[in-house]
Protein backbone atom coordinates (compact mmCIF):
# COMPACT_ATOMS: atom_id res chain seq x y z
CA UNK A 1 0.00 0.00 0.00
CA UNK A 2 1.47 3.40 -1.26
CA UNK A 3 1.93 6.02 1.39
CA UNK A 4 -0.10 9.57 0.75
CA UNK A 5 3.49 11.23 -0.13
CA UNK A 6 3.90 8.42 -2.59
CA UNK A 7 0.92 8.09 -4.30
CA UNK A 8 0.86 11.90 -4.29
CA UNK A 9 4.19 11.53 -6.42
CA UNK A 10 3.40 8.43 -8.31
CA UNK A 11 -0.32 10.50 -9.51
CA UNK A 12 1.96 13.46 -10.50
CA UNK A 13 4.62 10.99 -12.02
CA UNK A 14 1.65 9.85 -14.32
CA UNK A 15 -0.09 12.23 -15.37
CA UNK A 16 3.32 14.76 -15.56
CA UNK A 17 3.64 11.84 -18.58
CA UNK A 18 0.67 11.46 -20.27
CA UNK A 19 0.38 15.43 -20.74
CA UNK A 20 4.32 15.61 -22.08
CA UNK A 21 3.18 12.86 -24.21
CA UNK A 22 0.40 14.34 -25.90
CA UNK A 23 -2.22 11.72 -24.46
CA UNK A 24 -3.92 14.76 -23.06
CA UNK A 25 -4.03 17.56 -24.90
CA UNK A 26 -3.61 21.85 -23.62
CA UNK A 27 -7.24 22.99 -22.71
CA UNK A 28 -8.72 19.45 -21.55
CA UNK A 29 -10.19 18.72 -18.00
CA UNK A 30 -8.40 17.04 -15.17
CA UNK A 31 -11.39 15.55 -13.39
CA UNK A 32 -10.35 14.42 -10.41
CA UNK A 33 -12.60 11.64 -9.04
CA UNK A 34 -12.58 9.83 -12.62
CA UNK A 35 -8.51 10.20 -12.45
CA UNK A 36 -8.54 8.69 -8.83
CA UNK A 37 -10.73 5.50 -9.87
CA UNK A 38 -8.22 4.45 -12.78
CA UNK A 39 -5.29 4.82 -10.41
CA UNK A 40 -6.80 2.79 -7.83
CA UNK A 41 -6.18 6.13 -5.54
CA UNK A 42 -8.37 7.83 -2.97
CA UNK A 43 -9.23 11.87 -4.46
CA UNK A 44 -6.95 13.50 -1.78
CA UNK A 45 -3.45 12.05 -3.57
CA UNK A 46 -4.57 13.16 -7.01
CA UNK A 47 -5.88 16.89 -5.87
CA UNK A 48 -2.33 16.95 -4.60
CA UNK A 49 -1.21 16.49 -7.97
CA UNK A 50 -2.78 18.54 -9.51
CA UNK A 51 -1.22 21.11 -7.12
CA UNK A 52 2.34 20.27 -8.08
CA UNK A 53 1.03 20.13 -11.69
CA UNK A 54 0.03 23.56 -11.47
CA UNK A 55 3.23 24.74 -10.07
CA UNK A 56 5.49 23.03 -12.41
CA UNK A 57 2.77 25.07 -14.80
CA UNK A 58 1.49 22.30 -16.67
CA UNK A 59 -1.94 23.01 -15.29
CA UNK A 60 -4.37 25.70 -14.47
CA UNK A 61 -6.30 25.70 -11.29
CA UNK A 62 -9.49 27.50 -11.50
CA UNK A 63 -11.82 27.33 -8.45
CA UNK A 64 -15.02 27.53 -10.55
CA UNK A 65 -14.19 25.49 -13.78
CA UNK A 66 -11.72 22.82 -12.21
CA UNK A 67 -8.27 21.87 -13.42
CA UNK A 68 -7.33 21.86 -17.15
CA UNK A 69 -4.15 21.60 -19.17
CA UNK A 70 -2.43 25.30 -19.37
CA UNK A 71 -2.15 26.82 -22.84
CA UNK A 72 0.66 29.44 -23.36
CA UNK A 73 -0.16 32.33 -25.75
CA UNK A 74 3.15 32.93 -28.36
CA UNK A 75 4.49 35.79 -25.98
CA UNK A 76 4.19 33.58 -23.19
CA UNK A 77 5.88 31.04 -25.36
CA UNK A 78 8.81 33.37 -26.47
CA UNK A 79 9.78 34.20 -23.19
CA UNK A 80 10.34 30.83 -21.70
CA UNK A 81 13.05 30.11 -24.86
CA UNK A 82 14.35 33.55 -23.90
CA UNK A 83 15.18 32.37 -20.27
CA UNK A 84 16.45 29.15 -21.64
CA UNK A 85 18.50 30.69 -23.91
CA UNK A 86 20.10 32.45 -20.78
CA UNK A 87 19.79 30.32 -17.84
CA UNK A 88 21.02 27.35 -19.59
CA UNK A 89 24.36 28.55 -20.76
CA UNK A 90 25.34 29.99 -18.11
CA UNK A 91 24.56 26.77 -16.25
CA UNK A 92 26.60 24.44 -18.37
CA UNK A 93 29.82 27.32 -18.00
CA UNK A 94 29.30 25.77 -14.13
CA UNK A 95 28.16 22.03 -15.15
CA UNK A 96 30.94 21.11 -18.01
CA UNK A 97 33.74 21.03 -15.51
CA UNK A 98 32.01 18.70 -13.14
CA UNK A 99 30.76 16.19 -15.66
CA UNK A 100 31.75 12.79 -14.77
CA UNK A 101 32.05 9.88 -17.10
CA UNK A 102 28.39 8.49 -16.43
CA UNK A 103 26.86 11.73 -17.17
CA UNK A 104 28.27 11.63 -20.62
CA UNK A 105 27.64 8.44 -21.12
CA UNK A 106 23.83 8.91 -20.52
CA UNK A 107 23.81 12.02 -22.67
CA UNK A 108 25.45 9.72 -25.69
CA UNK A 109 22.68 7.34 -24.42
CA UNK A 110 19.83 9.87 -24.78
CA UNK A 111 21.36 11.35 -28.48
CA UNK A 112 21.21 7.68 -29.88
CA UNK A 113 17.62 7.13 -28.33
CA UNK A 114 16.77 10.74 -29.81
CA UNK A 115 18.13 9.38 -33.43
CA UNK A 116 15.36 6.27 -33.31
CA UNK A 117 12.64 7.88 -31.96
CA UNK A 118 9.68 8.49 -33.80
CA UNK A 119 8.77 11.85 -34.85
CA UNK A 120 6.23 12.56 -31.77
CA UNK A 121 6.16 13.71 -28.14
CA UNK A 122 8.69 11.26 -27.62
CA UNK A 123 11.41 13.00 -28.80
CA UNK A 124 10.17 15.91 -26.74
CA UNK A 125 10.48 13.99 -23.73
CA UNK A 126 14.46 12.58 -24.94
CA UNK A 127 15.05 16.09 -25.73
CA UNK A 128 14.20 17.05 -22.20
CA UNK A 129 15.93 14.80 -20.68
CA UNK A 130 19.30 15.07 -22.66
CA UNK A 131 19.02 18.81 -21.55
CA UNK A 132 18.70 18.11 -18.29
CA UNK A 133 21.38 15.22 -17.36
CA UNK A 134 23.92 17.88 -18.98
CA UNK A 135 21.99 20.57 -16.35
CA UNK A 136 22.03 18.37 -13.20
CA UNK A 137 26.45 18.11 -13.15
CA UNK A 138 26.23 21.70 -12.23
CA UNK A 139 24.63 20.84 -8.67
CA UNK A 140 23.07 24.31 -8.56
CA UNK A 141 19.52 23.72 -7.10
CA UNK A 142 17.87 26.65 -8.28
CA UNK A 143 18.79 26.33 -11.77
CA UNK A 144 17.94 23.48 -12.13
CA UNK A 145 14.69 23.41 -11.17
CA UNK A 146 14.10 26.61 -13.09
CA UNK A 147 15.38 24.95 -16.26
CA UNK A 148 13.67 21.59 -15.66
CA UNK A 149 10.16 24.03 -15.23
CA UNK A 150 11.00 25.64 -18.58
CA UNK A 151 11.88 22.35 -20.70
CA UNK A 152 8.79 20.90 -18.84
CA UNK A 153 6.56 23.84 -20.48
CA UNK A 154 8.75 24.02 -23.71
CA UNK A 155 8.44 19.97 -24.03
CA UNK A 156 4.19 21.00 -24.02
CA UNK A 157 4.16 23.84 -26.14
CA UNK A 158 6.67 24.26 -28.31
CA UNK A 159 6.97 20.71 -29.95
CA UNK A 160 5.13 21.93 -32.84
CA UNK A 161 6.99 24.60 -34.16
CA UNK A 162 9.99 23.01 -34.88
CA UNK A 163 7.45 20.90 -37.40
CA UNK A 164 7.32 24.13 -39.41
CA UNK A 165 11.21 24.22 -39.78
CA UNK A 166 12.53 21.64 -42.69
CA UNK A 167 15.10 20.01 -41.39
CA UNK A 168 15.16 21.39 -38.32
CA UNK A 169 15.09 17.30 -36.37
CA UNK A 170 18.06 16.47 -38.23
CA UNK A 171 19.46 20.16 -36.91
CA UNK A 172 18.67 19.48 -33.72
CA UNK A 173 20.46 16.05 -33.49
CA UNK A 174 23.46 17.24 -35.17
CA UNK A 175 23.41 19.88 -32.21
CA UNK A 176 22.87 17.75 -29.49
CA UNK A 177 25.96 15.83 -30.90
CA UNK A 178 28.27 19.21 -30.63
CA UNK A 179 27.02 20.31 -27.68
CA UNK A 180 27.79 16.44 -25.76
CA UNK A 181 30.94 16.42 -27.66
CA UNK A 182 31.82 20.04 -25.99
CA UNK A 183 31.07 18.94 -22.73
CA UNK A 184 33.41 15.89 -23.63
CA UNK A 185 35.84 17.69 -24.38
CA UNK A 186 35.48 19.68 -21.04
CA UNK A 187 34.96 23.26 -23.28
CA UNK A 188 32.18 24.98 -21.19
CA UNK A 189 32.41 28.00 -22.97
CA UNK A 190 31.68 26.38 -26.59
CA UNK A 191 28.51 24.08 -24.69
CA UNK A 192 27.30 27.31 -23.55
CA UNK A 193 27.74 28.67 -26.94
CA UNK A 194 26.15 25.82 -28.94
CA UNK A 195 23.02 25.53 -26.35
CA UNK A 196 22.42 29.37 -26.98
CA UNK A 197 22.35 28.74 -30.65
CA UNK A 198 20.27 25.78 -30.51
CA UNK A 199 17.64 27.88 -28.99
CA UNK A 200 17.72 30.49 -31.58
CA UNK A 201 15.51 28.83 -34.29
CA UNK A 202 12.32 28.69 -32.41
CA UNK A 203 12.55 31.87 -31.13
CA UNK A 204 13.19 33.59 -34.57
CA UNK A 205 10.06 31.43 -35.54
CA UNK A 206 8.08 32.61 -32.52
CA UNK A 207 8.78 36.28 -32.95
CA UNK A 208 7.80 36.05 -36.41
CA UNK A 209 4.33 34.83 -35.51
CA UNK A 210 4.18 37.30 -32.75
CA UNK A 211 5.07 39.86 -35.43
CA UNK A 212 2.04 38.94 -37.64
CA UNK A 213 0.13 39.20 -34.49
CA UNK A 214 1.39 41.94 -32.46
CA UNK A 215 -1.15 41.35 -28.98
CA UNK A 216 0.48 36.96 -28.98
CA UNK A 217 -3.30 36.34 -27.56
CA UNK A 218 -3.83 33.53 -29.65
CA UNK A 219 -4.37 31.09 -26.49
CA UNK A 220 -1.59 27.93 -27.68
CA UNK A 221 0.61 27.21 -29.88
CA UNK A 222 -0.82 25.96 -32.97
CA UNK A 223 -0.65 21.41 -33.21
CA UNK A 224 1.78 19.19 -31.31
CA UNK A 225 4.40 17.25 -33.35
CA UNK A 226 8.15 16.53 -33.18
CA UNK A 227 10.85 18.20 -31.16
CA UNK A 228 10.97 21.08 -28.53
CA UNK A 229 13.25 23.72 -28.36
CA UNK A 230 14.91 21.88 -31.24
């Protein structure tokens, strides 16, 4: 019998996955007693979810309509690759030094998974994770969590985007390969260079569509496909 702390986490664990993975979509309803009968839980464990849901922001809390998926308008969109395009550089000028030989290895893991994944939320989730093994060998707590909040929200909203770029997967994989070969190589100034420019697509992309609509209310991203901040 799972403890209330761990069913709390093991509810969060779960659903955390199915929204990354697509299986429910931004804008649909969380509802909780239907949630807490397919995971065998009591309600109390999966409210509590949905509390740590909301503040990694993957859901909205509303007191009158209940709990849905969040959708990010493009603005909202543009500025969390803005703050990964500066807290994750500077982070990996602190992580490349302390990289040991099983972090690398599990970032040349994740870039060979990445290459045989199927185009799909998937290769979001790899994606994330790749970013955040490098992250992690900085041991800076607060970073960290910031960044894994932002991929978290990026892995959601952005996937489509990079759909709308030819190319752009086999980019992105090329990139991944320079920027685990940098930290190889134990160059923290050319891994924060490379994950800055890895960033840049998708925001160029993102500003354009803000430009064509200069207020970003558009409510989500348009679609869900392949990549992230690819």
């Amino acid at each position: 019998m799972r403890s209330a702390k761990t069913a709390q986490s093991w509810a969060t664990d779960v659903l955390r996955e199915r929204i990354l993975l697509g299986l429910i979509q931004p804008g649909d309803r969380l509802r909780q007693v239907e949630i807490a009968a397919e995971l065998g839980l009591s309600t109390t464990p999966v409210r509590e979810s949905f509390r740590s849901l909301a503040t990694e922001g993957l859901v909205a809390i509303d007191e009158h309509r209940g709990v849905a998926v969040r959708k990010l308008t493009i603005a909202e969109c543009i500025e969390m690759q803005e703050l990964i395009a500066l807290v994750e550089p500077d982070n990996l000028r602190h992580a490349v030094p302390l990289m040991d030989e099983a972090t690398l290895a599990e970032a040349d893991a994740l870039c060979r998974k990445m290459s045989r994944a199927d185009v799909g939320n998937s290769y979001a989730l790899l994606n994330r994770e790749l970013h955040l093994t490098l992250a992690r060998a900085s041991g800076r707590h607060r970073a960290i969590a910031l960044l894994a909040e932002l991929l978290t929200l990026s892995a959601l909203h952005v996937p489509s985007d990079s759909a709308r770029l030819p190319g752009r997967r086999a980019q992105s994989q090329r990139e991944h390969r320079a920027l685990v070969d940098a930290a190889r190589a134990g160059d923290g100034e050319e891994a924060a260079r490379l994950a800055y420019e890895h960033c840049q697509p998708i925001l160029r992309l993102l500003r354009n569509d803000l430009e064509r609509d200069r207020d970003g209310d558009v409510g989500r991203v348009p679609g869900r496909s392949s990549g992230t901040h690819l």
